[in-house]
Protein backbone atom coordinates (compact mmCIF):
# COMPACT_ATOMS: atom_id res chain seq x y z
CA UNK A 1 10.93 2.51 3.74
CA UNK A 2 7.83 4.29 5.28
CA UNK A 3 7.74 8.00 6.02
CA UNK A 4 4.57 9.86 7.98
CA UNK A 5 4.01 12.97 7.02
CA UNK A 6 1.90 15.47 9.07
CA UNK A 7 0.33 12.30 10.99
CA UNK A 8 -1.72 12.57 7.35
CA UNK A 9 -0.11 10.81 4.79
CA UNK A 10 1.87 7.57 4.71
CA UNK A 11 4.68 7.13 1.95
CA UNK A 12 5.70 3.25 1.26
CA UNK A 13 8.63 3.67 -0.92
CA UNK A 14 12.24 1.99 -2.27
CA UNK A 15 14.79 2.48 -5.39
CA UNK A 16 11.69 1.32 -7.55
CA UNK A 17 8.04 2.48 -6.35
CA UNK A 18 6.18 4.89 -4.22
CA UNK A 19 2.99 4.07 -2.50
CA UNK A 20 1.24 6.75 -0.90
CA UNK A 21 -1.83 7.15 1.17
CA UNK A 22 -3.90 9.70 3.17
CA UNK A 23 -6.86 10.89 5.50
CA UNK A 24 -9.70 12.40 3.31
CA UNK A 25 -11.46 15.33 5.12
CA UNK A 26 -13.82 13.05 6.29
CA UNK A 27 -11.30 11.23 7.76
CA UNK A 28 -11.55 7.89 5.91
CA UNK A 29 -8.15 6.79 4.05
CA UNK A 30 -8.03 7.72 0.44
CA UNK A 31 -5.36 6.37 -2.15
CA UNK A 32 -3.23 9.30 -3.80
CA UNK A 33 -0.69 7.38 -5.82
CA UNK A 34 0.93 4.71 -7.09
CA UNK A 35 3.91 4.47 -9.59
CA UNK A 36 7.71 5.36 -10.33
CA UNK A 37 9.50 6.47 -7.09
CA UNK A 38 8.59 10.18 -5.62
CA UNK A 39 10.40 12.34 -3.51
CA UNK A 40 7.22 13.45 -1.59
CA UNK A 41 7.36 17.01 0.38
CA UNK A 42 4.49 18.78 2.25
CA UNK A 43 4.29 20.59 -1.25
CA UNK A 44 4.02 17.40 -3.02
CA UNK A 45 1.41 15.82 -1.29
CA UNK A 46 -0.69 19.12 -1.36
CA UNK A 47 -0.51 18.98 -4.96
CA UNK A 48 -1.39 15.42 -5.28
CA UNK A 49 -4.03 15.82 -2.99
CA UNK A 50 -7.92 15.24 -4.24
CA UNK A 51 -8.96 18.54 -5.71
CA UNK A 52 -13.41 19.38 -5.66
CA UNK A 53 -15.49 16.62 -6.89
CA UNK A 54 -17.86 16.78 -9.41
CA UNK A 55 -19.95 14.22 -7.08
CA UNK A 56 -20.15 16.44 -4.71
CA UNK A 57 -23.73 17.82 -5.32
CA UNK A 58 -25.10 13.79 -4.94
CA UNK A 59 -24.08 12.80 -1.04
CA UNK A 60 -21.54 15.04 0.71
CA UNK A 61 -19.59 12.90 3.79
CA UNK A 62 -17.58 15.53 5.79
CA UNK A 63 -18.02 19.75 6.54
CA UNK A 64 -16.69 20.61 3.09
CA UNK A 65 -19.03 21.00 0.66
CA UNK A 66 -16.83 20.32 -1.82
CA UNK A 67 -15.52 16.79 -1.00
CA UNK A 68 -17.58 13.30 -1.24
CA UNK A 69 -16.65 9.95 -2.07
CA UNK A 70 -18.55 9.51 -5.24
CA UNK A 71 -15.60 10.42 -7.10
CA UNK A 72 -12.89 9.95 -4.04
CA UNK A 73 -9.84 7.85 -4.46
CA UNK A 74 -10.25 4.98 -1.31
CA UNK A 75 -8.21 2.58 0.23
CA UNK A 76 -10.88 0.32 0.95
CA UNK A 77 -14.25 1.42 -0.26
CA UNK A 78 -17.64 0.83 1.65
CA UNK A 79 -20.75 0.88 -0.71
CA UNK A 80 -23.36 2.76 0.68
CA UNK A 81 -21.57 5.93 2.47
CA UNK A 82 -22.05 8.21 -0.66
CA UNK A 83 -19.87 5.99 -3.11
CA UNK A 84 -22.14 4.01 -5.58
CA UNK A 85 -19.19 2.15 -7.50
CA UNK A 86 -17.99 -0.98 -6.38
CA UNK A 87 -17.09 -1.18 -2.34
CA UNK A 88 -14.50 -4.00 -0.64
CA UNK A 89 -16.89 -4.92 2.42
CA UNK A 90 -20.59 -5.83 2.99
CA UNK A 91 -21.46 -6.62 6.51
CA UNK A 92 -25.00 -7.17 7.98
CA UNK A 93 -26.39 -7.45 11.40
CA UNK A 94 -30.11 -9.34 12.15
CA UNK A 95 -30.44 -9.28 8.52
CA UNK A 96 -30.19 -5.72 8.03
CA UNK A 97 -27.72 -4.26 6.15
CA UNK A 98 -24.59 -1.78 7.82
CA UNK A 99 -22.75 0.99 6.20
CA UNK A 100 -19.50 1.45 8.07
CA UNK A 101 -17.83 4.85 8.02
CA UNK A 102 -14.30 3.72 8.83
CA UNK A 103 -12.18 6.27 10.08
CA UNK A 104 -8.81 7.02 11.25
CA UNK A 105 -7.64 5.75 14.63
CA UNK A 106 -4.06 4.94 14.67
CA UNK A 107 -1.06 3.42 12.89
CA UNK A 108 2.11 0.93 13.65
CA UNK A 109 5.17 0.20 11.76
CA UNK A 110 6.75 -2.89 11.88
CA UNK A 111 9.92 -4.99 10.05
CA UNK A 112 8.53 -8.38 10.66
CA UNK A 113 6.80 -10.10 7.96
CA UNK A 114 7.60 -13.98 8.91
CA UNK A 115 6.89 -17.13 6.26
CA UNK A 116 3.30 -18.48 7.51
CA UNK A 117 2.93 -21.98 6.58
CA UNK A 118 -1.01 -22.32 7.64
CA UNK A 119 -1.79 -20.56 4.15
CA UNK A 120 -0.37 -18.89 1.58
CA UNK A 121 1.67 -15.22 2.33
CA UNK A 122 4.46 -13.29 1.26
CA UNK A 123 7.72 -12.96 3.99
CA UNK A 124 11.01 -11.20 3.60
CA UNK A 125 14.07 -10.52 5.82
CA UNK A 126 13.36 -7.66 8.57
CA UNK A 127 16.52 -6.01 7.14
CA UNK A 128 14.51 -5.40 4.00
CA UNK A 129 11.23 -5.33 5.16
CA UNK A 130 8.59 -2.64 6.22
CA UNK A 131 5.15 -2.78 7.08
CA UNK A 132 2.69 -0.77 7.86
CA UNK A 133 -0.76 -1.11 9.80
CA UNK A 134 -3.50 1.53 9.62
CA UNK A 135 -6.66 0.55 12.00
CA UNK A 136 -9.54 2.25 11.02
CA UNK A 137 -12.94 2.09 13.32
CA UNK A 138 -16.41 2.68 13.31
CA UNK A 139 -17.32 3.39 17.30
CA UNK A 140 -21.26 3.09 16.23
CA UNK A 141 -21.15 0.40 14.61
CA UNK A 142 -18.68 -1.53 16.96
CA UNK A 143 -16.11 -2.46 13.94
CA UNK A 144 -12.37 -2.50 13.40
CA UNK A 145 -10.93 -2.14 10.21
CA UNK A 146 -7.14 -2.79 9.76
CA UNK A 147 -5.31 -2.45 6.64
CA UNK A 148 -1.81 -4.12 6.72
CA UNK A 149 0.80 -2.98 3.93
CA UNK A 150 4.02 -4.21 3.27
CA UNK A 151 7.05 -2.93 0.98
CA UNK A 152 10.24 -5.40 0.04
CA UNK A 153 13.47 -3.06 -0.66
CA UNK A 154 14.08 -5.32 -3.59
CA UNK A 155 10.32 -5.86 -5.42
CA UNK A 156 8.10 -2.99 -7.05
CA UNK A 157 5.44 -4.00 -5.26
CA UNK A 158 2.94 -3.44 -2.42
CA UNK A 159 1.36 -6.18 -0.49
CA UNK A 160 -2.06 -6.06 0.82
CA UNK A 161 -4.24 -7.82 3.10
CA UNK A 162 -7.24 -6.71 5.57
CA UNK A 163 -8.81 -8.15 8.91
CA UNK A 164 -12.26 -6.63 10.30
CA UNK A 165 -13.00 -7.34 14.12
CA UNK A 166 -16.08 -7.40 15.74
CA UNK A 167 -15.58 -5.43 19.03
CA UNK A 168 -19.54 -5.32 19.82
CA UNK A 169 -21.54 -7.82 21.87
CA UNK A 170 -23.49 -9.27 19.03
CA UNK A 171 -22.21 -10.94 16.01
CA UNK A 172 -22.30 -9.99 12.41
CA UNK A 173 -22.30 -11.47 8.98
CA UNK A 174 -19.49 -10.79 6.20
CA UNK A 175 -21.01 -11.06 2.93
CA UNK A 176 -18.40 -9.41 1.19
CA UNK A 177 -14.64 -9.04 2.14
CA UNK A 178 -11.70 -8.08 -0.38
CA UNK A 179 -8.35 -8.39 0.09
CA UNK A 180 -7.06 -5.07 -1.80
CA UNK A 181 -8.36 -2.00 -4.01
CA UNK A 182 -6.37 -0.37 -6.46
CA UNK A 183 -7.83 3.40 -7.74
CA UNK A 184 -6.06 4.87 -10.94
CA UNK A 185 -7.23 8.47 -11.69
CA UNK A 186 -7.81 7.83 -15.52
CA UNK A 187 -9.40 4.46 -17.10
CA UNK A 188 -7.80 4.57 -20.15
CA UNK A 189 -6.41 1.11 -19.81
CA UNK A 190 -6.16 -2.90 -21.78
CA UNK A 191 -7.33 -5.30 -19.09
CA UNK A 192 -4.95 -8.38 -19.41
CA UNK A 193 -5.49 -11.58 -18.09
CA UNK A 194 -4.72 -15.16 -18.50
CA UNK A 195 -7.73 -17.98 -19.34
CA UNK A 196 -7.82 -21.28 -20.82
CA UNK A 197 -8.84 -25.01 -20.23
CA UNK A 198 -7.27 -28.24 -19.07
CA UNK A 199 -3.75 -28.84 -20.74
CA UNK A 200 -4.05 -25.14 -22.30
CA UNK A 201 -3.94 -22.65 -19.24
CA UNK A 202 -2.71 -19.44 -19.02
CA UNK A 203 -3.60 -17.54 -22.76
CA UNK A 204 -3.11 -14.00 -22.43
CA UNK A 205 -6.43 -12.28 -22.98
CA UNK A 206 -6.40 -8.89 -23.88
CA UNK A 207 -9.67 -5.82 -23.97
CA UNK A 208 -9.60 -2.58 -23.37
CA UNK A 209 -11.62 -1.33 -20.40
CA UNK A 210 -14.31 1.00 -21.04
CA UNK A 211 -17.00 2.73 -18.51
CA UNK A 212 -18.57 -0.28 -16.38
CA UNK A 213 -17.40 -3.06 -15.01
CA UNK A 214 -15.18 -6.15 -16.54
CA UNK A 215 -14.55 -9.19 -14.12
CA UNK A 216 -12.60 -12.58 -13.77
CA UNK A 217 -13.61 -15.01 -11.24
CA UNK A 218 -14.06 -18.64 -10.41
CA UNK A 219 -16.65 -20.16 -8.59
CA UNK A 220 -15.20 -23.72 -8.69
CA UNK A 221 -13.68 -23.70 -5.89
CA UNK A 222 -10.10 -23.31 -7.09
CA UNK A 223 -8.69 -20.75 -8.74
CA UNK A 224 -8.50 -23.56 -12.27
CA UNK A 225 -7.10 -23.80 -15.30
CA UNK A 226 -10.44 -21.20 -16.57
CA UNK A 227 -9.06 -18.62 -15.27
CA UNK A 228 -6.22 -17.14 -12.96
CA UNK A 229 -6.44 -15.02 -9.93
CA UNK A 230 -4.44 -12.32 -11.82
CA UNK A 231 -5.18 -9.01 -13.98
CA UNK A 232 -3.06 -6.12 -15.26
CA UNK A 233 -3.53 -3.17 -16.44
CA UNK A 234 -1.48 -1.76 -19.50
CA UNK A 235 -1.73 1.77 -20.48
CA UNK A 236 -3.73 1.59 -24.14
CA UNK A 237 -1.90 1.80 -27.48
CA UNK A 238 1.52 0.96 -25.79
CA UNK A 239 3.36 -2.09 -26.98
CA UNK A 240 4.00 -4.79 -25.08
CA UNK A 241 7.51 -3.73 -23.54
CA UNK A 242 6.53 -0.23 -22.55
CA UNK A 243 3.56 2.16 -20.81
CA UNK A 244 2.87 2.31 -17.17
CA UNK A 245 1.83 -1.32 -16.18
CA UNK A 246 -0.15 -2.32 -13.08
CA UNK A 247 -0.79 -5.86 -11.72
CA UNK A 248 -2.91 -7.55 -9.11
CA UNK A 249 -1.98 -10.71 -8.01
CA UNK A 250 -4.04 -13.04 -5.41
CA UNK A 251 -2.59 -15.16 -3.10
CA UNK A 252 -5.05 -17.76 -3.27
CA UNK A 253 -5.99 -20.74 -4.57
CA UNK A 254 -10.27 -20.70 -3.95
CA UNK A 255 -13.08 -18.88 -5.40
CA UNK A 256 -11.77 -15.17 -6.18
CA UNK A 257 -13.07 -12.27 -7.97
CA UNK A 258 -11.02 -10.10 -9.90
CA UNK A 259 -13.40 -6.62 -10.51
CA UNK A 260 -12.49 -3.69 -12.62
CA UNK A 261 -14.75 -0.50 -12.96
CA UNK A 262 -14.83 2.58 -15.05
CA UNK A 263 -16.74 5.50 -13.35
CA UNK A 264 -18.11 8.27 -15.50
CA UNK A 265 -15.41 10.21 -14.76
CA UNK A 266 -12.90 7.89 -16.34
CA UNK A 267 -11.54 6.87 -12.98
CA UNK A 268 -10.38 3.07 -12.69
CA UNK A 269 -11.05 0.78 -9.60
CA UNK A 270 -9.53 -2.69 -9.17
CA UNK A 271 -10.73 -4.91 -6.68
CA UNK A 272 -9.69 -8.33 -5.74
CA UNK A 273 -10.15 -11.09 -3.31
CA UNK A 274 -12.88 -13.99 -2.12
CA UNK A 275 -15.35 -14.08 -4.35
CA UNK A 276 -18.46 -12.83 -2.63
CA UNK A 277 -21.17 -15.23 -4.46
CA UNK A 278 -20.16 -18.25 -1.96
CA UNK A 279 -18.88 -16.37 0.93
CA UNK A 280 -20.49 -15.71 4.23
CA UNK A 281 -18.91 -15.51 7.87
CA UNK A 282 -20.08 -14.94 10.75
CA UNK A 283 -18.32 -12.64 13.08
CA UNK A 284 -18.48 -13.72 16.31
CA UNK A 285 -18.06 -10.72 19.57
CA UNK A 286 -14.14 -10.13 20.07
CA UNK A 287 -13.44 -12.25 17.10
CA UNK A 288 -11.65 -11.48 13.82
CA UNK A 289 -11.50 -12.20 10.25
CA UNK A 290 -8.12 -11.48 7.78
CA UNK A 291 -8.26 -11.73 4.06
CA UNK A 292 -6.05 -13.45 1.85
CA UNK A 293 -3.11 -11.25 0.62
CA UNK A 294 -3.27 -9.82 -2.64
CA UNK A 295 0.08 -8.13 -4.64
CA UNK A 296 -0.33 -4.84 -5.84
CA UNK A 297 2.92 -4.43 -8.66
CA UNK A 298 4.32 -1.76 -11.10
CA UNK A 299 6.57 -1.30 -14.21
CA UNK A 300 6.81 1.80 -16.56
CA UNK A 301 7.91 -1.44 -18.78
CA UNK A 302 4.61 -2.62 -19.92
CA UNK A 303 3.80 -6.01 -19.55
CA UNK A 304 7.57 -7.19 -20.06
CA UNK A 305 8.32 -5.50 -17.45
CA UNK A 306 5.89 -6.26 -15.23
CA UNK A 307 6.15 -10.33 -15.66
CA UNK A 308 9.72 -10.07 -14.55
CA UNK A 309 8.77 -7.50 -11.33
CA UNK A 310 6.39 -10.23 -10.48
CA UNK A 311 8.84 -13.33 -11.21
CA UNK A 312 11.36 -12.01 -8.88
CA UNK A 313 8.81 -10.99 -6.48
CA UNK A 314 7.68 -14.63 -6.22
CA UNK A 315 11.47 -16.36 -6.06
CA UNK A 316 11.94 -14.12 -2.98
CA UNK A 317 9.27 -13.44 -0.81
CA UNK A 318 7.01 -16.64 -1.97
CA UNK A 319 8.95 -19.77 -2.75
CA UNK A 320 10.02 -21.87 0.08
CA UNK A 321 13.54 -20.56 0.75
CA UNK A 322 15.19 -24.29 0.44
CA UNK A 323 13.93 -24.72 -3.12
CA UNK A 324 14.76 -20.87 -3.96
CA UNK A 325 18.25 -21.36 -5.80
CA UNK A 326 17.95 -25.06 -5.86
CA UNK A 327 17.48 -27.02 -8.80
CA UNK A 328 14.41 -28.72 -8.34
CA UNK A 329 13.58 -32.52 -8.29
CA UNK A 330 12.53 -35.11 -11.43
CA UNK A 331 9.43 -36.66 -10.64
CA UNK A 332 8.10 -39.54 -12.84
CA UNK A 333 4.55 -40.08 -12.24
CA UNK A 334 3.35 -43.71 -13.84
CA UNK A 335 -0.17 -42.23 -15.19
CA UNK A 336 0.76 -41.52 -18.66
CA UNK A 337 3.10 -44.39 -19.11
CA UNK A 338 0.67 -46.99 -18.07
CA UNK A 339 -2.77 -45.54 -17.11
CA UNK A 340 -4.87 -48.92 -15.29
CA UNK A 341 -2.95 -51.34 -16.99
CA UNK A 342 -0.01 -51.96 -14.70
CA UNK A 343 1.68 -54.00 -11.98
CA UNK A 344 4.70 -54.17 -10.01
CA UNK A 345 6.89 -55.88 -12.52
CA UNK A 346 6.06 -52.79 -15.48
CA UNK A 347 6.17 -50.22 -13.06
CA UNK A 348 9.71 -51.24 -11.84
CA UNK A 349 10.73 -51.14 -15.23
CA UNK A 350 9.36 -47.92 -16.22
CA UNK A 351 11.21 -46.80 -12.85
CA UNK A 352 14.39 -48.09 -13.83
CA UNK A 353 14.18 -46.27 -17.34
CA UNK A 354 13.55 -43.39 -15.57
CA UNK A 355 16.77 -43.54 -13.09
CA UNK A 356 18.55 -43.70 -16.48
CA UNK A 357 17.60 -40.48 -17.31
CA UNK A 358 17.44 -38.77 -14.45
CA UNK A 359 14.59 -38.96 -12.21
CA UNK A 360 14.55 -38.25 -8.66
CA UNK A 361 11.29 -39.32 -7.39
CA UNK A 362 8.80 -42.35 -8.56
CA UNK A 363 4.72 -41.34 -8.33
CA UNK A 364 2.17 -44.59 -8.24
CA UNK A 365 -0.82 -42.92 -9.92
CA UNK A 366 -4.25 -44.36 -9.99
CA UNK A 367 -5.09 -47.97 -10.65
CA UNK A 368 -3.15 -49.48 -7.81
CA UNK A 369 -6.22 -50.15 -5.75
CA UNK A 370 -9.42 -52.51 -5.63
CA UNK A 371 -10.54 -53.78 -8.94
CA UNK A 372 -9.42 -50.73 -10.30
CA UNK A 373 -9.11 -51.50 -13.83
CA UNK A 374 -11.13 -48.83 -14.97
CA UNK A 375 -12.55 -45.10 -14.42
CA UNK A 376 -15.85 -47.08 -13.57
CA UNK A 377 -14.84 -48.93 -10.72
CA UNK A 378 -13.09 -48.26 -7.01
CA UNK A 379 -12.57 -45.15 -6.51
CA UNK A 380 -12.03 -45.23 -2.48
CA UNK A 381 -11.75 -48.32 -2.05
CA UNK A 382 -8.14 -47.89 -0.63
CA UNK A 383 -7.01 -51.43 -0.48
CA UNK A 384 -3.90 -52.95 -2.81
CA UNK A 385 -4.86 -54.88 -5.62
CA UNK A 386 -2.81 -57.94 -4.75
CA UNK A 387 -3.31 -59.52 -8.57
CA UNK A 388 -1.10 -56.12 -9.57
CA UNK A 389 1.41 -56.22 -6.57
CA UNK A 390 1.00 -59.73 -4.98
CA UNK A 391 3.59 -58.59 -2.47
CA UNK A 392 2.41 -55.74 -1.29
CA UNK A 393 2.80 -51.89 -1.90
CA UNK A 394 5.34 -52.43 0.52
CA UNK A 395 7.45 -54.17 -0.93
CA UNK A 396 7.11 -52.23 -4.40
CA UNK A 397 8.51 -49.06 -2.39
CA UNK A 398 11.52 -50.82 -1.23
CA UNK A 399 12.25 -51.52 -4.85
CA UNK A 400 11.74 -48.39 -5.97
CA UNK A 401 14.07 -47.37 -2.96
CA UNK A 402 16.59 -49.66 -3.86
CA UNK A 403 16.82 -48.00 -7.30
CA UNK A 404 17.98 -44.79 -4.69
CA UNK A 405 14.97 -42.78 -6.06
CA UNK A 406 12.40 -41.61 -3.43
């Protein structure tokens, strides 16, 4: 559920979680919490509004002298406008840089989060569904921000995404554009995330964060067995099945950046999205760009009970609904078993072991082309070795079909 309080403040909320949100004075959004579910009141929200900042002798942004966004707790951060940590967006117009000062214009809620299949995105039923969409604008320097926010009844989590349009005449460039920012009022936290290599991914890493910045990222163009487009924070000293627990989780599989700073005020900021080393777009007149969604989840049980906030948040609003309480096929893929030495007599062999046992589906793996008889040799030359199946790959699949596996 959503509730708007005083046109100011914008509470995302079920059984599990509150998310809440509000204008600054300057009227930018800030971030005011995120945690175990509140019962927010006009009281409430005055007392977990920002209080004076310390920063606000270096760059003040709005008539009180008190308030500035050195210190301020943002939704998505600009650097530039007074704030020197780490900001979501860099934009640039005939080479020169722009600092937008996004602020409020209007807001929509909506039940409709539908299953995209052009890329990777989180859906749910209506019935269980809210989302809301905060557009945010800069009338001088011709930009749209909107922020998009969506709440399952049935997940402790918030999703994210954001989409920037260009309503000027002249086009600019994106150099930097994150999906989601997460600001945590204290920074005593262990950074967890999960590294590795080939046939060895996912190892839990584990540091505590101190003032600066610690990072994961991959610039291979996938998100690779290295590393994984996912961090948490665990509250320090707690074991692994208790303390307040916070997760970020990217949907996406290509170069990301996963960004966590310290401040010298022992504030925490968590960034994620695109990594901005290989990323530039330009942003064509009347045209827009949207992020990649990124999962913001919670659990007051550490990092147990985070992994199982996220696992069910995945088996219903990620996973293909067909495969969802299906058990899933067998596949039997011939590498392995037979690597280039193989032909259509071994393979139907190792095929009809594998019916024995179980297996659904048969996979021809490399070696089944040109004089492929080596790692040296053929690659792309996509043309059936007829000395390994003289009849054809046609006929092989019939065979295999025969056997009634796919």
């Amino acid at each position: 559920m959503i509730d708007v309080i005083n046109n100011q403040a914008f509470h995302l909320h079920n059984d599990q979680i509150s998310y809440i949100c509000a204008l600054l004075p300057n009227g930018q959004l800030g971030h005011l919490y995120f945690g175990p579910r509140l019962s927010l009141t006009k009281n409430d929200l005055a007392y977990l509004s920002q209080g004076p900042s310390p920063f606000a002798w270096m760059a003040n942004f709005s008539d009180d002298q008190e308030f500035a966004l050195g210190d301020a707790q943002q939704e998505y951060p600009v650097y530039g406008t007074g704030d020197f940590r780490q900001g979501s967006l860099s934009v640039t117009q005939d080479d020169m840089p722009i600092y937008p000062n996004f602020v409020f214009k209007d807001d929509q809620l909506t039940h409709t989060k539908t299953r995209d299949l052009h890329h990777p995105t989180s859906f749910g039923n209506p019935a269980l569904t809210d989302v809301l969409t905060i557009h945010l604008e800069d009338k001088t320097a011709q930009l749209l921000l909107t922020l998009q926010y969506t709440i399952f009844a049935d997940s402790a989590a918030i999703v994210r995404s954001a989409t920037l349009t260009n309503q000027g005449t002249a086009p600019v460039m994106i150099q930097r554009m994150l999906s989601g920012v997460l600001n945590l009022p204290q920074g005593r936290y262990d950074v967890v995330h999960l590294s590795g290599n080939w046939a060895k991914e996912r190892h839990i890493q584990t540091q505590p964060l101190t003032q600066g910045t610690f990072s994961v990222e991959s610039l291979r163009g996938a998100s690779s067995h290295e590393q994984n487009p996912f961090v948490a924070l665990h509250t320090a000293g707690q074991p692994f099945a208790a303390g307040d627990t916070y997760g970020a989780n990217l949907i996406y599989s290509g170069n990301f950046l996963d960004s966590t700073e310290v401040n010298e005020w022992d504030q925490t900021r968590l960034l994620t999205g695109i990594h901005p080393a290989s990323f530039s777009w330009r942003l064509d007149p009347k045209t827009s760009f949207t992020t990649p969604e990124t999962v913001f989840s919670y659990s007051s049980g550490g990092l147990a009970g985070l992994a199982q906030a996220n696992q069910r948040f995945v088996a219903r609003h990620i996973i293909d609904p067909q495969w969802r309480q299906k058990q899933r096929p067998v596949v039997l893929n011939s590498w392995e078993a037979t690597y280039f030495d193989l032909n259509e007599k071994k393979l139907l062999k190792l095929a009809a072991l594998g019916k024995q046992v179980g297996v659904d589906c048969f996979v021809l793996d490399d070696g089944w082309f040109g004089t492929r008889d080596n790692d040296l040799s053929s690659l792309g030359d996509w043309f059936t070795n007829k000395h390994k199946f003289p009849d054809g790959l046609g006929h092989f699949a019939q065979e295999i079909h025969a056997m009634g596996l796919q």
